[in-house]
N, C-alpha and C. Protein backbone atom coordinates (compact mmCIF):
# COMPACT_ATOMS: atom_id res chain seq x y z
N UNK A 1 128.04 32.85 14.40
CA UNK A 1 126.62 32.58 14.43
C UNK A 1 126.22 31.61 13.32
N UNK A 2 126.82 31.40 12.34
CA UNK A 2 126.78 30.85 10.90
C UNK A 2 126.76 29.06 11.30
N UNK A 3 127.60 29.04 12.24
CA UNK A 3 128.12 27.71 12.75
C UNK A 3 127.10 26.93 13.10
N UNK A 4 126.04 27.66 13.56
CA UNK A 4 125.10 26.96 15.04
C UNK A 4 124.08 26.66 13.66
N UNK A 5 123.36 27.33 12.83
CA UNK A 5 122.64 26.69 11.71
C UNK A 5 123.32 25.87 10.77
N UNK A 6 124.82 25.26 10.39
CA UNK A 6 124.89 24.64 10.05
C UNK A 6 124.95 23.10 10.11
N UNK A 7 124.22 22.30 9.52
CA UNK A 7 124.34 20.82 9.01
C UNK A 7 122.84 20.77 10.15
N UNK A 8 122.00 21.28 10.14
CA UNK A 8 120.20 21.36 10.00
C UNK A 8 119.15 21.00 9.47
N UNK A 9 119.65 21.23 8.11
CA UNK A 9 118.85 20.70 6.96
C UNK A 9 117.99 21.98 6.41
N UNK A 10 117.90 23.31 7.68
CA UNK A 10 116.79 24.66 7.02
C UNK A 10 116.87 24.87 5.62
N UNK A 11 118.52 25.12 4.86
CA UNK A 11 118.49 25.26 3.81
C UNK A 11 117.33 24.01 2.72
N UNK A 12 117.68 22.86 3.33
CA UNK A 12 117.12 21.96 2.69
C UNK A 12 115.42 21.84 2.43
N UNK A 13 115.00 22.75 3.73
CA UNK A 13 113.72 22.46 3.72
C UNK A 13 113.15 23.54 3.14
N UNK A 14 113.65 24.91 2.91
CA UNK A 14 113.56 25.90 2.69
C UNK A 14 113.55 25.67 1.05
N UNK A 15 114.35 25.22 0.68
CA UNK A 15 114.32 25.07 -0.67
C UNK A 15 113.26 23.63 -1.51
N UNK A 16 112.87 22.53 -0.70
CA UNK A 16 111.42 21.93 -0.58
C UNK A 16 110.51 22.70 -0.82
N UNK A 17 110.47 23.48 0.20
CA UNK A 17 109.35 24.29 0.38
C UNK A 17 108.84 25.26 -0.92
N UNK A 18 110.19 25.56 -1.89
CA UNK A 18 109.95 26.57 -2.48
C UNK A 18 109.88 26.46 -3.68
N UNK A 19 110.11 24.81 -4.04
CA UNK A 19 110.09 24.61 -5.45
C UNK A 19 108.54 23.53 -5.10
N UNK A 20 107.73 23.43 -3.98
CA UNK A 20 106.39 22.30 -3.96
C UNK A 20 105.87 23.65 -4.41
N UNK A 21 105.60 24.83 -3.85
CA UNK A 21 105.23 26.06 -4.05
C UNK A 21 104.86 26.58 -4.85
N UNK A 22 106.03 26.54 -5.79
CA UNK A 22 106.11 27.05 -7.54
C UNK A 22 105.94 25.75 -8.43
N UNK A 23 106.09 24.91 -8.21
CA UNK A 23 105.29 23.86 -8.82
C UNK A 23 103.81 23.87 -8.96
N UNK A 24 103.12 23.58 -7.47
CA UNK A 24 101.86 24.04 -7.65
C UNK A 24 100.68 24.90 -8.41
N UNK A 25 102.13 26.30 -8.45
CA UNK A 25 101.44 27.82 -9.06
C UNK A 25 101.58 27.37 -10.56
N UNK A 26 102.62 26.06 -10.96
CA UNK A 26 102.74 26.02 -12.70
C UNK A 26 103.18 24.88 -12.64
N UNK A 27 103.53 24.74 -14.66
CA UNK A 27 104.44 23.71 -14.66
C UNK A 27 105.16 23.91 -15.44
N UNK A 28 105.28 25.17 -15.48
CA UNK A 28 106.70 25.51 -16.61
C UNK A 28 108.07 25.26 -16.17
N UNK A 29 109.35 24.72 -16.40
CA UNK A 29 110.58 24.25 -15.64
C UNK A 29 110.88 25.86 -15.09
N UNK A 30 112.13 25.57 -14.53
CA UNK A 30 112.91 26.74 -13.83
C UNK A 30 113.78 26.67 -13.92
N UNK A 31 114.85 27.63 -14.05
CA UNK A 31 116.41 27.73 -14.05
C UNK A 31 117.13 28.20 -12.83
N UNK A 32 118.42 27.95 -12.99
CA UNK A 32 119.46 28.54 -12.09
C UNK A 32 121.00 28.33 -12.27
N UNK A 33 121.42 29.24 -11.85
CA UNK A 33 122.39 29.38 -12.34
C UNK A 33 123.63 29.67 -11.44
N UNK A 34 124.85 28.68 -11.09
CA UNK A 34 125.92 28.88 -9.79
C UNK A 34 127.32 28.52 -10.77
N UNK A 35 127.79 28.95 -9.96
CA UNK A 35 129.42 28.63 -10.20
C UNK A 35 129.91 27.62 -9.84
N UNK A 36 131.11 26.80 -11.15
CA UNK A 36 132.05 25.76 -11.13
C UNK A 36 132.36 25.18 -10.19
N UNK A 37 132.67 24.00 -9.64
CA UNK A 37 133.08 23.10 -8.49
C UNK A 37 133.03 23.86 -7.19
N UNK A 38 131.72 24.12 -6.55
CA UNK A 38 131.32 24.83 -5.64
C UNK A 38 130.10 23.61 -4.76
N UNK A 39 130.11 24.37 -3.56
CA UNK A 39 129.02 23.13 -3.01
C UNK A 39 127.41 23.49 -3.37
N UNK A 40 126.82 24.09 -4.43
CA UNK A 40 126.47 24.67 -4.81
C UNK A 40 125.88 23.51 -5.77
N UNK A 41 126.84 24.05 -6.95
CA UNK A 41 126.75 22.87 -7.72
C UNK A 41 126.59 21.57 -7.60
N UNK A 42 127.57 21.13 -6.01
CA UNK A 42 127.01 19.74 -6.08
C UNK A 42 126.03 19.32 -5.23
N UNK A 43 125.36 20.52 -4.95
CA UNK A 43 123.99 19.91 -4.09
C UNK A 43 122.89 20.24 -4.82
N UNK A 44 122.83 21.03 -6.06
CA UNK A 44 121.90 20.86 -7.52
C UNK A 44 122.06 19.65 -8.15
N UNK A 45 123.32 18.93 -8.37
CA UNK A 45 123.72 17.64 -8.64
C UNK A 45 122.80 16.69 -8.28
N UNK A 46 123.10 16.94 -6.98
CA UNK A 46 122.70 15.82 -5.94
C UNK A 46 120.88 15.61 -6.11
N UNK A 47 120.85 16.85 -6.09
CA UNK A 47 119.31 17.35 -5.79
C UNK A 47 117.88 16.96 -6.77
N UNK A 48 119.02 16.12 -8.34
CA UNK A 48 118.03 16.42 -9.43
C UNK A 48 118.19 17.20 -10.32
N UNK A 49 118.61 18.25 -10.77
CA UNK A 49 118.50 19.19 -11.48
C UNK A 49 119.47 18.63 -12.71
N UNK A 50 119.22 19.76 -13.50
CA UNK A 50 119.67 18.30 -14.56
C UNK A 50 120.67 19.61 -15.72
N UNK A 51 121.89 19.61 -16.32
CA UNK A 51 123.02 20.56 -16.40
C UNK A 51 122.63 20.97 -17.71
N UNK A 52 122.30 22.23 -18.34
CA UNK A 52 121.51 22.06 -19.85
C UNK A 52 122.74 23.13 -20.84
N UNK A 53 123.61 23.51 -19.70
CA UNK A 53 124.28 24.35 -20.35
C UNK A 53 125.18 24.95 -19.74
N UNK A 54 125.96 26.36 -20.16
CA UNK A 54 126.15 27.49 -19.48
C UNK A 54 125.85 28.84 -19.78
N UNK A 55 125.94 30.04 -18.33
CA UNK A 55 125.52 31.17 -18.84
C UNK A 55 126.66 32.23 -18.94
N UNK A 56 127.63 31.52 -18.98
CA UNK A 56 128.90 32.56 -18.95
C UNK A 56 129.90 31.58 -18.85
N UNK A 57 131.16 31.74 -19.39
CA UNK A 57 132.71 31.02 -18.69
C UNK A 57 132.46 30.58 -17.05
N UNK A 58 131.87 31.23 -16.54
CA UNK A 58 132.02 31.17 -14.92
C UNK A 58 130.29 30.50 -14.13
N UNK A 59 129.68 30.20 -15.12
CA UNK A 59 128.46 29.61 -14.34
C UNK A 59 127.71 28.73 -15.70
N UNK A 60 127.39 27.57 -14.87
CA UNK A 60 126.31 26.25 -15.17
C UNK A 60 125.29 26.37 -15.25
N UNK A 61 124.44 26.62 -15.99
CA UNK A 61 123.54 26.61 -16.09
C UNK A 61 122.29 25.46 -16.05
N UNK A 62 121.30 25.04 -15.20
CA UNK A 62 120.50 24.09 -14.39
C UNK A 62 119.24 24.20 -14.58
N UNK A 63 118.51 23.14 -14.70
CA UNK A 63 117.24 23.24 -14.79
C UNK A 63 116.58 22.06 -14.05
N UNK A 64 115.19 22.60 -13.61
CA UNK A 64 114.43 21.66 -12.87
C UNK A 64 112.83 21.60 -13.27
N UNK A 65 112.60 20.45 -13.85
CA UNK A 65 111.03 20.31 -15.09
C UNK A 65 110.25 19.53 -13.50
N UNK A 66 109.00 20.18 -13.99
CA UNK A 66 107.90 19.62 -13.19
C UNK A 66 107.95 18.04 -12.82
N UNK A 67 108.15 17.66 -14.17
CA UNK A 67 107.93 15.87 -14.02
C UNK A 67 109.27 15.02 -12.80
N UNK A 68 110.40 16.28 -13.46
CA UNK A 68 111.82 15.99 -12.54
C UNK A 68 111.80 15.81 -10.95
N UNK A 69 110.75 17.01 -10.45
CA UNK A 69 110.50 17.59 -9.10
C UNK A 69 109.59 16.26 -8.87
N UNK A 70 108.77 15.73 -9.56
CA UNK A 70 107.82 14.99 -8.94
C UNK A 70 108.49 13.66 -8.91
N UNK A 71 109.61 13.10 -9.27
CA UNK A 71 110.19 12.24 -8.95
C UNK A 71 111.54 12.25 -7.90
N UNK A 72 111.25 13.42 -7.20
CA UNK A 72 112.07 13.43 -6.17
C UNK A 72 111.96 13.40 -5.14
């Protein structure tokens, strides 16, 4: 079943949707946080987010500032 929603874009819009959202409500940045050479990581890459650290041996730590979102 996994198959038929993939390469859609829902994830993509879903996650649009959810950072115009929380932008709106503020403008304090946001974090997140995924694991090492994962597609994950490189679609935060891709996406803008910008690498400020880590939160463990096993995850990157990411951030995304208001001004960042509005240039995307």
């Amino acid at each position: 079943m996994k198959a038929q929603f993939e390469k859609k874009d829902i994830g993509k819009l879903l996650y649009k949707t959810m950072l115009d959202w929380y932008f709106k409500q503020t403008k304090e940045k946001v974090w997140l946080g995924t694991a090492f050479n994962t597609r994950a990581e490189q679609f935060y890459r891709k996406a803008g987010w910008t690498e400020i650290g880590l939160y463990s041996t096993k995850e990157i730590k990411f951030e995304m500032t208001y001004s960042d979102w509005m240039k995307v």
